[in-house]
N, C-alpha and C. Protein backbone atom coordinates (compact mmCIF):
# COMPACT_ATOMS: atom_id res chain seq x y z
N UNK A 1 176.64 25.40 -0.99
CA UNK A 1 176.21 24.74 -2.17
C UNK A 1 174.86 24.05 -1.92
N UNK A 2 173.98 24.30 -3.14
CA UNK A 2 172.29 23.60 -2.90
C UNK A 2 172.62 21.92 -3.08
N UNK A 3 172.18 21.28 -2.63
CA UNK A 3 171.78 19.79 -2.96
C UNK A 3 170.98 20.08 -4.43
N UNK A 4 171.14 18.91 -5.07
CA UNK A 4 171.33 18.30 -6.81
C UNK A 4 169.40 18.52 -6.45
N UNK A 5 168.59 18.82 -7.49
CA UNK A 5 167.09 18.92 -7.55
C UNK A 5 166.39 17.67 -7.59
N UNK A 6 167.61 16.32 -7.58
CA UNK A 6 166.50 15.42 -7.85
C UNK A 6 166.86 14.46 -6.51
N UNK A 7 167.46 15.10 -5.51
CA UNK A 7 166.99 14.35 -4.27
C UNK A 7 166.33 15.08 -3.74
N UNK A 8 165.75 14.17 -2.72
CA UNK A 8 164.22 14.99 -1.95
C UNK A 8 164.40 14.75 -0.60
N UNK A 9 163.94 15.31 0.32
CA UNK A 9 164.32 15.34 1.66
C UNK A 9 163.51 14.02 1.73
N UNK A 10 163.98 13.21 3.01
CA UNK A 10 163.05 12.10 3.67
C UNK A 10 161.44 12.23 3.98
N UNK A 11 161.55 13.41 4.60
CA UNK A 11 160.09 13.86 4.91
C UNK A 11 158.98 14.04 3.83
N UNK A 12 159.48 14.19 2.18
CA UNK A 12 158.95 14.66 1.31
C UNK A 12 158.68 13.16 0.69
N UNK A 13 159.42 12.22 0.87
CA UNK A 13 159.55 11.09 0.21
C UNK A 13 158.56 10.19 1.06
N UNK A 14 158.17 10.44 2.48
CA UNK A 14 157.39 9.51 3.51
C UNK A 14 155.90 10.16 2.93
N UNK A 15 155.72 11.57 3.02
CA UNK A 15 154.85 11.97 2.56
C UNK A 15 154.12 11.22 1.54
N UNK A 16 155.00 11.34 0.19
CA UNK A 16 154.22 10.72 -0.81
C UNK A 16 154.31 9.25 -0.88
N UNK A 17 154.76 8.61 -0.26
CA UNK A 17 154.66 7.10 0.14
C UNK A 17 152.79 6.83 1.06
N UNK A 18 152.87 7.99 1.50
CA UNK A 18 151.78 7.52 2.58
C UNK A 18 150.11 8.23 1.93
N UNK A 19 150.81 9.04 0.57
CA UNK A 19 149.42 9.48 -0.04
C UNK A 19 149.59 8.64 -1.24
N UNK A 20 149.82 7.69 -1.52
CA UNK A 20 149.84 6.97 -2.88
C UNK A 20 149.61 5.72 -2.29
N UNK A 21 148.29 5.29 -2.88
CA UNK A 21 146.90 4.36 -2.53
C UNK A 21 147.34 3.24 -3.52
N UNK A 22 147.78 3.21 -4.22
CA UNK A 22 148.30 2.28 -5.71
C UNK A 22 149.05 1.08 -4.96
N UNK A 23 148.34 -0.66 -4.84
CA UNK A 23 148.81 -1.52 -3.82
C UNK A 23 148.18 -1.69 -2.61
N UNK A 24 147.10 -0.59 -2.31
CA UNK A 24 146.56 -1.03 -1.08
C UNK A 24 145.67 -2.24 -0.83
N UNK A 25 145.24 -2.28 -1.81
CA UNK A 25 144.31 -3.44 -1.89
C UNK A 25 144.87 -4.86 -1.66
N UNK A 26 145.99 -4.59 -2.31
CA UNK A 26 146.75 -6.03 -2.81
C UNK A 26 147.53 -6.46 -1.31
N UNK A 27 148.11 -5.18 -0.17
CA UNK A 27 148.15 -5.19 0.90
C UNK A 27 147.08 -5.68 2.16
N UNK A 28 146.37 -5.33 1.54
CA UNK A 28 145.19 -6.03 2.55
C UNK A 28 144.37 -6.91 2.42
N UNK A 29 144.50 -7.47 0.85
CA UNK A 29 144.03 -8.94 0.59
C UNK A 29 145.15 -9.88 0.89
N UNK A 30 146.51 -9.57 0.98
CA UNK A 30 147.50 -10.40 1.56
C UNK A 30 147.43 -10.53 3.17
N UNK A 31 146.95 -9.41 3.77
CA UNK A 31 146.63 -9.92 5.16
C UNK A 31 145.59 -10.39 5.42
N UNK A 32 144.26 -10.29 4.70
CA UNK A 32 143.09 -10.59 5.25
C UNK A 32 142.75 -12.21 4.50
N UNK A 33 143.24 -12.72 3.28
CA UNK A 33 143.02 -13.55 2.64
C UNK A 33 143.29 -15.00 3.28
N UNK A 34 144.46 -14.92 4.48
CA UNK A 34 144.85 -16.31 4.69
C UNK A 34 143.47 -16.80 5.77
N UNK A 35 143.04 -15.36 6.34
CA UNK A 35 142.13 -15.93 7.27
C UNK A 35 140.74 -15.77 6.67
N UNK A 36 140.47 -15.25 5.97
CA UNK A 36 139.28 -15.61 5.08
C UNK A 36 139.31 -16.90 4.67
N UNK A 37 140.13 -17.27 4.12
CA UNK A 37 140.06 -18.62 3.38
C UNK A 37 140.25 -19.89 4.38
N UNK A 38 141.07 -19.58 5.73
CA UNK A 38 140.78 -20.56 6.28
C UNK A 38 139.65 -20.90 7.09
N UNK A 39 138.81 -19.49 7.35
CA UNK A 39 137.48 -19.20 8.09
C UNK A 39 136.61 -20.24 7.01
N UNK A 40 136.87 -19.85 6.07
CA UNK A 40 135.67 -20.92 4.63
C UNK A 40 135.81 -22.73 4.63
N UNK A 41 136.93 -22.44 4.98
CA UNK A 41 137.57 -24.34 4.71
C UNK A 41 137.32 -24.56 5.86
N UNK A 42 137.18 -24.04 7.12
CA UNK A 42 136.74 -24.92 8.58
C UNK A 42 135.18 -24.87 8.45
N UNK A 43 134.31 -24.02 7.53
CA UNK A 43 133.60 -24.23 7.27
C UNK A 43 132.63 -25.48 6.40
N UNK A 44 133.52 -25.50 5.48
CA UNK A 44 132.75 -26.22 4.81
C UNK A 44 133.49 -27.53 5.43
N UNK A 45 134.23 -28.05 6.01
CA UNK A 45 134.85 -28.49 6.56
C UNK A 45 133.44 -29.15 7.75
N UNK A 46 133.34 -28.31 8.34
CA UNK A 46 132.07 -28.60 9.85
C UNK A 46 131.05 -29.16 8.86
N UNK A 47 130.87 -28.28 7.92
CA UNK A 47 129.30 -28.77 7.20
C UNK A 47 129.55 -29.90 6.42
N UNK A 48 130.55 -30.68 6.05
CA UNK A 48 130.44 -31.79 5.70
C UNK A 48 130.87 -32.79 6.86
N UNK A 49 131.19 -32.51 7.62
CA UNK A 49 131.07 -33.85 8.86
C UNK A 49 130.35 -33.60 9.36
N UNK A 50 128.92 -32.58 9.66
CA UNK A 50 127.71 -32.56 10.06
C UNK A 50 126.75 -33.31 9.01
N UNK A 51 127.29 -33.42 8.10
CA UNK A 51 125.89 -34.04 6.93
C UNK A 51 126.90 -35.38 7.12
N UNK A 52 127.94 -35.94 6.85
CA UNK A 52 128.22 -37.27 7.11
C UNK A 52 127.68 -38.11 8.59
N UNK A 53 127.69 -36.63 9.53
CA UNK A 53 127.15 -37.75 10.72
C UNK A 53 125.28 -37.95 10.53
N UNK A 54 125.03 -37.26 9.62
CA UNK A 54 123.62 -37.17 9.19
C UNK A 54 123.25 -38.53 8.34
N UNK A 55 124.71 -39.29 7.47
CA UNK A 55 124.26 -39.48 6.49
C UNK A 55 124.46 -41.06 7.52
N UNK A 56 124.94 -41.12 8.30
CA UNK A 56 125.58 -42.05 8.78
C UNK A 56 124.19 -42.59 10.28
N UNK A 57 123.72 -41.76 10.68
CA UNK A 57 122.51 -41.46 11.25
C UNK A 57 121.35 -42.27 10.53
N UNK A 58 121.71 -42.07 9.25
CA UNK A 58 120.55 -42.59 8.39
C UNK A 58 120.69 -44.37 8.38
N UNK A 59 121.87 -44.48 7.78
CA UNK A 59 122.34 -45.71 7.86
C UNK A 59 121.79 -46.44 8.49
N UNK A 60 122.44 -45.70 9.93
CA UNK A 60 121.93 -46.90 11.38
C UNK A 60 120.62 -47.23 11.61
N UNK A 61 119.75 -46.34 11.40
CA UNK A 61 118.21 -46.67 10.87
C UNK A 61 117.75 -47.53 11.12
N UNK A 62 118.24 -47.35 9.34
CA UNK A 62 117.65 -48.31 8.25
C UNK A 62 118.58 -49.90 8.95
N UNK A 63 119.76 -49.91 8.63
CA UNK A 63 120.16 -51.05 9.23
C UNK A 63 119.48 -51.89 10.88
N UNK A 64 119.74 -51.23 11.47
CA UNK A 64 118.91 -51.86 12.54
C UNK A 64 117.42 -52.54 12.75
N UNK A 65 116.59 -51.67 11.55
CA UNK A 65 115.59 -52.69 10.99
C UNK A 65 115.29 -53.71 11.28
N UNK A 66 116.72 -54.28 10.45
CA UNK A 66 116.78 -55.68 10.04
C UNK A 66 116.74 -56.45 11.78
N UNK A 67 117.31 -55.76 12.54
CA UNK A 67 117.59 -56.64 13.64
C UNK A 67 116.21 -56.42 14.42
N UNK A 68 115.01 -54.68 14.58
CA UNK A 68 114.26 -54.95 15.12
C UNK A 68 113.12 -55.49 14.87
N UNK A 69 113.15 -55.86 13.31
CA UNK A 69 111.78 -56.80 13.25
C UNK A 69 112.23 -58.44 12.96
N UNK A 70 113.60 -58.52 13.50
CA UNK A 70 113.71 -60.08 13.23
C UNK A 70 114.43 -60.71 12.24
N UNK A 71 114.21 -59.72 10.73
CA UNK A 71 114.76 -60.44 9.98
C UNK A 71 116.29 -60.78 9.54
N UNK A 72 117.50 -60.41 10.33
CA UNK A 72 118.67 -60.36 10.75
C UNK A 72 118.39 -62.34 11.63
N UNK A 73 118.08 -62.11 12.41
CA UNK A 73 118.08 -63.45 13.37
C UNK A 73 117.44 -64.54 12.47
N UNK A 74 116.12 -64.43 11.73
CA UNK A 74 115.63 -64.93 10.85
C UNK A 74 116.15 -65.60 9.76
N UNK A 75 117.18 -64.91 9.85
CA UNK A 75 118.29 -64.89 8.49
C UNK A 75 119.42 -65.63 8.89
N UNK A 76 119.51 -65.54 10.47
CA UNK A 76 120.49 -65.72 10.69
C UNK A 76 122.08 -65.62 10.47
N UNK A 77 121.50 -63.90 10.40
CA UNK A 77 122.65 -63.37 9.91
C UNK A 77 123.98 -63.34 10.90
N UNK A 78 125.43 -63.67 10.46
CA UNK A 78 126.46 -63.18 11.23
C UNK A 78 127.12 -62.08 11.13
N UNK A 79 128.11 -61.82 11.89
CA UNK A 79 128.51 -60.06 11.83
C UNK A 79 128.45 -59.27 10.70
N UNK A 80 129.50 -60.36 9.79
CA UNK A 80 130.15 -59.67 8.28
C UNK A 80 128.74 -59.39 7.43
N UNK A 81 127.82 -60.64 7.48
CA UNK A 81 126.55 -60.56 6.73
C UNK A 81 125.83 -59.22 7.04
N UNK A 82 125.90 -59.17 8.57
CA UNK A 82 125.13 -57.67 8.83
C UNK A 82 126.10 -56.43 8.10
N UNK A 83 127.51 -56.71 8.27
CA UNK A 83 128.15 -55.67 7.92
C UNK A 83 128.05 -55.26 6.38
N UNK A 84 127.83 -56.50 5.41
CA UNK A 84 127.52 -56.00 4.34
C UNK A 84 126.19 -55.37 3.97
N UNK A 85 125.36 -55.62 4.70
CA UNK A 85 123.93 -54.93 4.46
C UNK A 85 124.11 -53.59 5.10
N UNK A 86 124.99 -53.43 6.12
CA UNK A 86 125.11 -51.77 6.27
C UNK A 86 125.43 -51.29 5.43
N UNK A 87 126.56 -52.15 4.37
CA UNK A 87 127.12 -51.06 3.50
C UNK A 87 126.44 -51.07 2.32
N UNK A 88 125.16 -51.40 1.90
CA UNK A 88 124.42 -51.70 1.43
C UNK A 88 123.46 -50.09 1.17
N UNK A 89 123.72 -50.04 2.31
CA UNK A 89 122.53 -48.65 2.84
C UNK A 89 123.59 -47.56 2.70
N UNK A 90 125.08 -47.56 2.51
CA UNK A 90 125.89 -46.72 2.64
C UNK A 90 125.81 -45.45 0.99
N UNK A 91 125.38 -44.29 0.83
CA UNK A 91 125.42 -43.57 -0.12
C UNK A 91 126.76 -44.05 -1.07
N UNK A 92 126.94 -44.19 -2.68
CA UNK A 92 127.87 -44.31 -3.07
C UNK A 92 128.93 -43.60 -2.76
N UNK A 93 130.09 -43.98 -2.13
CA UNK A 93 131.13 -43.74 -2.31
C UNK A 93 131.50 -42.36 -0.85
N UNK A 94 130.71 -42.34 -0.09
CA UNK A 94 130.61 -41.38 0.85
C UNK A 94 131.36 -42.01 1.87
N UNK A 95 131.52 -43.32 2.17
CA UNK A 95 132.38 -43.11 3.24
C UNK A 95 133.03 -44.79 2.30
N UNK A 96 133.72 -45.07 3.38
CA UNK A 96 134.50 -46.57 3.01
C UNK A 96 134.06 -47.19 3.76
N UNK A 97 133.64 -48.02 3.15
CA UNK A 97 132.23 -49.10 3.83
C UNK A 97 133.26 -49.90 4.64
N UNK A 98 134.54 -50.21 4.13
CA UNK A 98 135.83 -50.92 5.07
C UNK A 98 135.79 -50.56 6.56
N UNK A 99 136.02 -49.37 6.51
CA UNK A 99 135.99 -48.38 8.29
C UNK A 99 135.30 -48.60 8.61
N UNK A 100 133.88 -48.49 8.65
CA UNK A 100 132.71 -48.48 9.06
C UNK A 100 132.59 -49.94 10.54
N UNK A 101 133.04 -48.59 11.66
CA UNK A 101 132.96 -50.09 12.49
C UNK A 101 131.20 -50.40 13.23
N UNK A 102 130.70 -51.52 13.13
CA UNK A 102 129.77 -51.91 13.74
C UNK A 102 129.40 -52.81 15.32
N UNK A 103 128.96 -52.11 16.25
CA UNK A 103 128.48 -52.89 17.46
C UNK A 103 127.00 -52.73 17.97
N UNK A 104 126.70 -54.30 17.78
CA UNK A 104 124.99 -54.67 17.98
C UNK A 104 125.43 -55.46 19.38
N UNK A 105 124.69 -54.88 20.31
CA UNK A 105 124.16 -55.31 21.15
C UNK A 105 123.06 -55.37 22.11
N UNK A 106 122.80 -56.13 23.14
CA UNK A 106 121.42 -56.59 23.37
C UNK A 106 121.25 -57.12 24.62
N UNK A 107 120.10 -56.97 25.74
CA UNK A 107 120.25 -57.15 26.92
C UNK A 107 118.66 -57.11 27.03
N UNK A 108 118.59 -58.08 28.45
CA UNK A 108 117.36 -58.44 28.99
C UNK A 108 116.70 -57.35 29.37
N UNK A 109 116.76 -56.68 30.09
CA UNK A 109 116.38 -55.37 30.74
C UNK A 109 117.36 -54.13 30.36
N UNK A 110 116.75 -53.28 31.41
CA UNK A 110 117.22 -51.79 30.55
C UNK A 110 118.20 -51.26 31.82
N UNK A 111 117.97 -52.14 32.86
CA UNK A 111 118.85 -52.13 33.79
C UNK A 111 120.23 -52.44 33.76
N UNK A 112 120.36 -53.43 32.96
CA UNK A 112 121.64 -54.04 33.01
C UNK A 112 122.33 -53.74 31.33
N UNK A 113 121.96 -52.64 31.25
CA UNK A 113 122.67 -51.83 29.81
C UNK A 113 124.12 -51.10 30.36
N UNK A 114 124.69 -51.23 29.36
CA UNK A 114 125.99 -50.79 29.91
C UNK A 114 126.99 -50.61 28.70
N UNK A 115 127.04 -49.01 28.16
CA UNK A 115 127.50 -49.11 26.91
C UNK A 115 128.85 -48.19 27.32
N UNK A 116 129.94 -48.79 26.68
CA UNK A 116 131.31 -48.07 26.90
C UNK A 116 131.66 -47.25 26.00
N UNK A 117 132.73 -45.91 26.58
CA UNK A 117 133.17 -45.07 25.63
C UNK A 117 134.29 -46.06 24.57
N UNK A 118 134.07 -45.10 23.51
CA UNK A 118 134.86 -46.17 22.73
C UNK A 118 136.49 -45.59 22.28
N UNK A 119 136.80 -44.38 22.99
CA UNK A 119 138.08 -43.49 22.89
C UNK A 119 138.26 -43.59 23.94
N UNK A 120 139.51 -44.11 24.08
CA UNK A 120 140.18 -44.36 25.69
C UNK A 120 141.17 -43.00 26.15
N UNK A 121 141.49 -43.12 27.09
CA UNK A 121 142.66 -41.82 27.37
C UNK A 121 143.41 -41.46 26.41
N UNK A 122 143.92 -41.58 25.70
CA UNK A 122 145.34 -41.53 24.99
C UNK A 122 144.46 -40.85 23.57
N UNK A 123 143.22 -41.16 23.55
CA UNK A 123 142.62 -40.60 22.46
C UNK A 123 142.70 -41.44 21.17
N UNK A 124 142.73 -42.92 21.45
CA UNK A 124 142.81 -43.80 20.48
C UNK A 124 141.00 -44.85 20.48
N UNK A 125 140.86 -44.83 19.46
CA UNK A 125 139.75 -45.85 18.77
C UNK A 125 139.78 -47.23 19.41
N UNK A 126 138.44 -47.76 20.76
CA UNK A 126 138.70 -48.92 21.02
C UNK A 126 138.12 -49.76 20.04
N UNK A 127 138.82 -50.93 19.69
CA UNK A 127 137.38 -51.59 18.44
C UNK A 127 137.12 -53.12 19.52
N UNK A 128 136.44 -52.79 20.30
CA UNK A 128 135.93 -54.37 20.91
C UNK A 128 134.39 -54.83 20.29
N UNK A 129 134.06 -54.53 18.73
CA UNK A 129 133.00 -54.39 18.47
C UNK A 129 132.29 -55.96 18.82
N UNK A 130 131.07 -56.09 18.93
CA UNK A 130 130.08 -57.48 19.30
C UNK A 130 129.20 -57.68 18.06
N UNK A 131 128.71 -58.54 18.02
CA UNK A 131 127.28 -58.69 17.66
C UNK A 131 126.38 -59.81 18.21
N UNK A 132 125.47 -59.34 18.83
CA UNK A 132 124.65 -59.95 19.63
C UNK A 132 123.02 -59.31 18.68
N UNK A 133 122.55 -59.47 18.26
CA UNK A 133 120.96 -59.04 17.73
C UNK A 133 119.96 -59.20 18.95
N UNK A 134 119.97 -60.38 19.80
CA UNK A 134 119.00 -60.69 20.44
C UNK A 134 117.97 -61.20 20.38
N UNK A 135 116.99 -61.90 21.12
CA UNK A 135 116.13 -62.75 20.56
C UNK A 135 114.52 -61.49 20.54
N UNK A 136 113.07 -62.26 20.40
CA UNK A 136 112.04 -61.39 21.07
C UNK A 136 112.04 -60.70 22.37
N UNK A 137 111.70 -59.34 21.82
CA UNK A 137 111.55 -58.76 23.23
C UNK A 137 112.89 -58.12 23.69
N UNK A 138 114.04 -58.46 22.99
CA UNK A 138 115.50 -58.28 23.82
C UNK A 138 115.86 -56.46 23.53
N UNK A 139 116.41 -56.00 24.26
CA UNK A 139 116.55 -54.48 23.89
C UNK A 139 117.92 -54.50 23.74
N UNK A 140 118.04 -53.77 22.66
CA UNK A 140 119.69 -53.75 21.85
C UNK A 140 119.65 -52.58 21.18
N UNK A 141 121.21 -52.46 21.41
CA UNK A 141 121.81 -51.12 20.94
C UNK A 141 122.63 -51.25 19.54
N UNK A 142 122.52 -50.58 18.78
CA UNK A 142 122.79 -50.20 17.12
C UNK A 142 124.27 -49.37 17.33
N UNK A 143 125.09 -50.05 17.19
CA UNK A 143 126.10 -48.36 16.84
C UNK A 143 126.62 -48.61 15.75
N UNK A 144 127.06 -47.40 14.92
CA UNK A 144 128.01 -47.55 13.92
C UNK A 144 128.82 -46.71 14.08
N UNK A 145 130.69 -46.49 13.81
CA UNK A 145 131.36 -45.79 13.97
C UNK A 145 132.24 -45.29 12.47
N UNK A 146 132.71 -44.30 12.56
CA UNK A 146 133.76 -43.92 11.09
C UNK A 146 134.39 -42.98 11.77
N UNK A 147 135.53 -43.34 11.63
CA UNK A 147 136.60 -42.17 11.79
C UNK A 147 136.89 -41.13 10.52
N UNK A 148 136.27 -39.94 11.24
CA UNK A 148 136.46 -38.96 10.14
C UNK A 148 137.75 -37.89 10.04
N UNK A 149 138.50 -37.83 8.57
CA UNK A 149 139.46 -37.19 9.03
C UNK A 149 139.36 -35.44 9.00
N UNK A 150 139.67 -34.88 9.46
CA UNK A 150 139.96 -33.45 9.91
C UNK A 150 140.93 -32.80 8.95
N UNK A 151 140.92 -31.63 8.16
CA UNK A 151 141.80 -31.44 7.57
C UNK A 151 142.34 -29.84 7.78
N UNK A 152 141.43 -29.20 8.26
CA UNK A 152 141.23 -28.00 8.71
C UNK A 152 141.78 -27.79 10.31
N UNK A 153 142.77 -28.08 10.83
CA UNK A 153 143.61 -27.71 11.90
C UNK A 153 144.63 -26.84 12.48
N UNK A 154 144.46 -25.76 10.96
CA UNK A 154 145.37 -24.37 11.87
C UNK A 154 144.32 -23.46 12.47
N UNK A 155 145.17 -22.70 13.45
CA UNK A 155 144.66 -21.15 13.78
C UNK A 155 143.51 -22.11 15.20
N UNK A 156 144.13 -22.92 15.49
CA UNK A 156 143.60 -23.19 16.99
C UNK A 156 142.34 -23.96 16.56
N UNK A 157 141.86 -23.95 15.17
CA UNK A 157 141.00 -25.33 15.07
C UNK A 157 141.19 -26.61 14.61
N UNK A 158 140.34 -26.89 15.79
CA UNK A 158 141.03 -29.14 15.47
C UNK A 158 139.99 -29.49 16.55
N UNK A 159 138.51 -29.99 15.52
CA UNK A 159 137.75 -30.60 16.14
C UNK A 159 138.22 -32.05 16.26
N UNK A 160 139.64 -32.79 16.33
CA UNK A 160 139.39 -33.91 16.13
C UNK A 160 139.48 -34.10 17.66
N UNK A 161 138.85 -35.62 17.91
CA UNK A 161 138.89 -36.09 19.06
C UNK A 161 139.73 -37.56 19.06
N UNK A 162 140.00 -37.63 18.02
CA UNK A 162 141.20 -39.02 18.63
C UNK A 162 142.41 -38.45 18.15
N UNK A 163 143.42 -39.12 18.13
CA UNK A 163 145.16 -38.52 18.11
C UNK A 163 145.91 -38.41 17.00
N UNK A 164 145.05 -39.20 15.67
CA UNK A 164 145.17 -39.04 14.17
C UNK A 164 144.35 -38.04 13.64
N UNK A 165 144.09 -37.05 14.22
CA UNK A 165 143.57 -35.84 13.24
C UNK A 165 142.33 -36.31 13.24
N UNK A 166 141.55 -37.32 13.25
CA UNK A 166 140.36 -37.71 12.62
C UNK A 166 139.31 -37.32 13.41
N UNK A 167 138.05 -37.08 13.40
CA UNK A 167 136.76 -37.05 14.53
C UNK A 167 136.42 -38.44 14.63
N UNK A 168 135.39 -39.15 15.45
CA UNK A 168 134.87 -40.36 15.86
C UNK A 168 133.59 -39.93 15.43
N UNK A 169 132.57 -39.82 14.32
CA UNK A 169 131.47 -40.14 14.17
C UNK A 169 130.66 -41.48 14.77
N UNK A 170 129.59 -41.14 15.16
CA UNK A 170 129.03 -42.38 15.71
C UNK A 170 127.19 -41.98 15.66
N UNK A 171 126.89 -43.10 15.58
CA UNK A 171 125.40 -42.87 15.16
C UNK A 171 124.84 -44.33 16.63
N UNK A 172 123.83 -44.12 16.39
CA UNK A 172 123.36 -44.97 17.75
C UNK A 172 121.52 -45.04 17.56
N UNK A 173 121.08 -46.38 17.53
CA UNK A 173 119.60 -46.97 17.52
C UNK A 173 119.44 -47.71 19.06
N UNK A 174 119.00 -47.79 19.70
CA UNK A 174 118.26 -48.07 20.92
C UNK A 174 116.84 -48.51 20.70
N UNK A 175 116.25 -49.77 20.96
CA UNK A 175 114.69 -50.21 20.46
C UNK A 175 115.23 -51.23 20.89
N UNK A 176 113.53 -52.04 21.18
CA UNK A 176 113.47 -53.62 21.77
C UNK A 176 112.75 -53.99 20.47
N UNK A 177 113.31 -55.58 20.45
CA UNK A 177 112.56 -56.39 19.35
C UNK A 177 111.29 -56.67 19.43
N UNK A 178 110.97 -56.40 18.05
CA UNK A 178 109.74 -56.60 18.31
C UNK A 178 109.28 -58.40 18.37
N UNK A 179 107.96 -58.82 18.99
CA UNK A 179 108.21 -60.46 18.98
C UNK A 179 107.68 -61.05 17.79
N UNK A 180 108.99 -60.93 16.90
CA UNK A 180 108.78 -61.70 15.31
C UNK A 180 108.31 -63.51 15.98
């Protein structure tokens, strides 16, 4: 007895499975799409914490200014006072002027400079921040810090460097006062 006409051998059925193109696309935008899209988001991802450490770069500048021509000491400004004039200089709404940690300091010679990492082992944020401006002549260091967060951490990327996901941006001015 023949087999019924409307089954088909296996071989006939792989056949036309493997010449019918209808879905391929949709097959290979399901494999290629997760890593396209996460290739784009670590992208734009890098390029905006490269322009924040840019923007943050700028900041420190301009802020330090104030301390190398005097008018900070002049003013007699204290920490918070300086801290609000950083955030002063801060682009609207680009970072949180709150975070924004600040350390001014300042030393006789260039010998006895001595600036510490500010991520300890464990990969945590030290905040022993100072402010010292210094008088004429004194050479002092500008830093500002922001912890930036990271959001882009599959597929083996994770630029962060402390233990909350976040990067440590840091910007840094070095100059002696001038003698206001």
């Amino acid at each position: 007895m023949s087999p019924p006409k409307h089954q088909h051998s296996l071989g006939k059925i792989l056949r036309r499975f493997r010449h019918n193109r209808r879905g391929s696309a949709a097959v290979q935008f399901a494999i290629v799409a997760p890593l396209f899209f996460g290739l784009l988001f670590a992208i734009i991802e890098v390029a905006l914490m490269f322009f924040a450490g840019q923007v943050l770069e700028t900041v420190t500048q301009n802020s330090a200014r104030m301390i190398l021509t005097g008018q900070a000491q002049n003013g007699s400004y204290t920490q918070s006072q300086f801290a609000n004039y950083v955030c002063t200089q801060v682009p609207a709404s680009f970072f949180d002027c709150s975070s924004i940690y600040i350390d001014v300091e300042s030393w006789s010679s260039a010998s006895s400079v001595n600036i510490a990492n500010q991520i300890d082992s464990s990969k945590n944020f030290i905040n022993n921040m100072q402010y010292n401006p210094g008088g004429p002549g004194s050479l002092v260091v500008v830093r500002l810090f922001y912890q930036w967060p990271t959001f882009v951490t599959g597929f083996g990327f994770n630029l962060a460097n402390l233990s909350n996901n976040k990067v440590l941006l840091q910007a840094t001015a070095v100059f002696k006062n001038e003698p206001y």
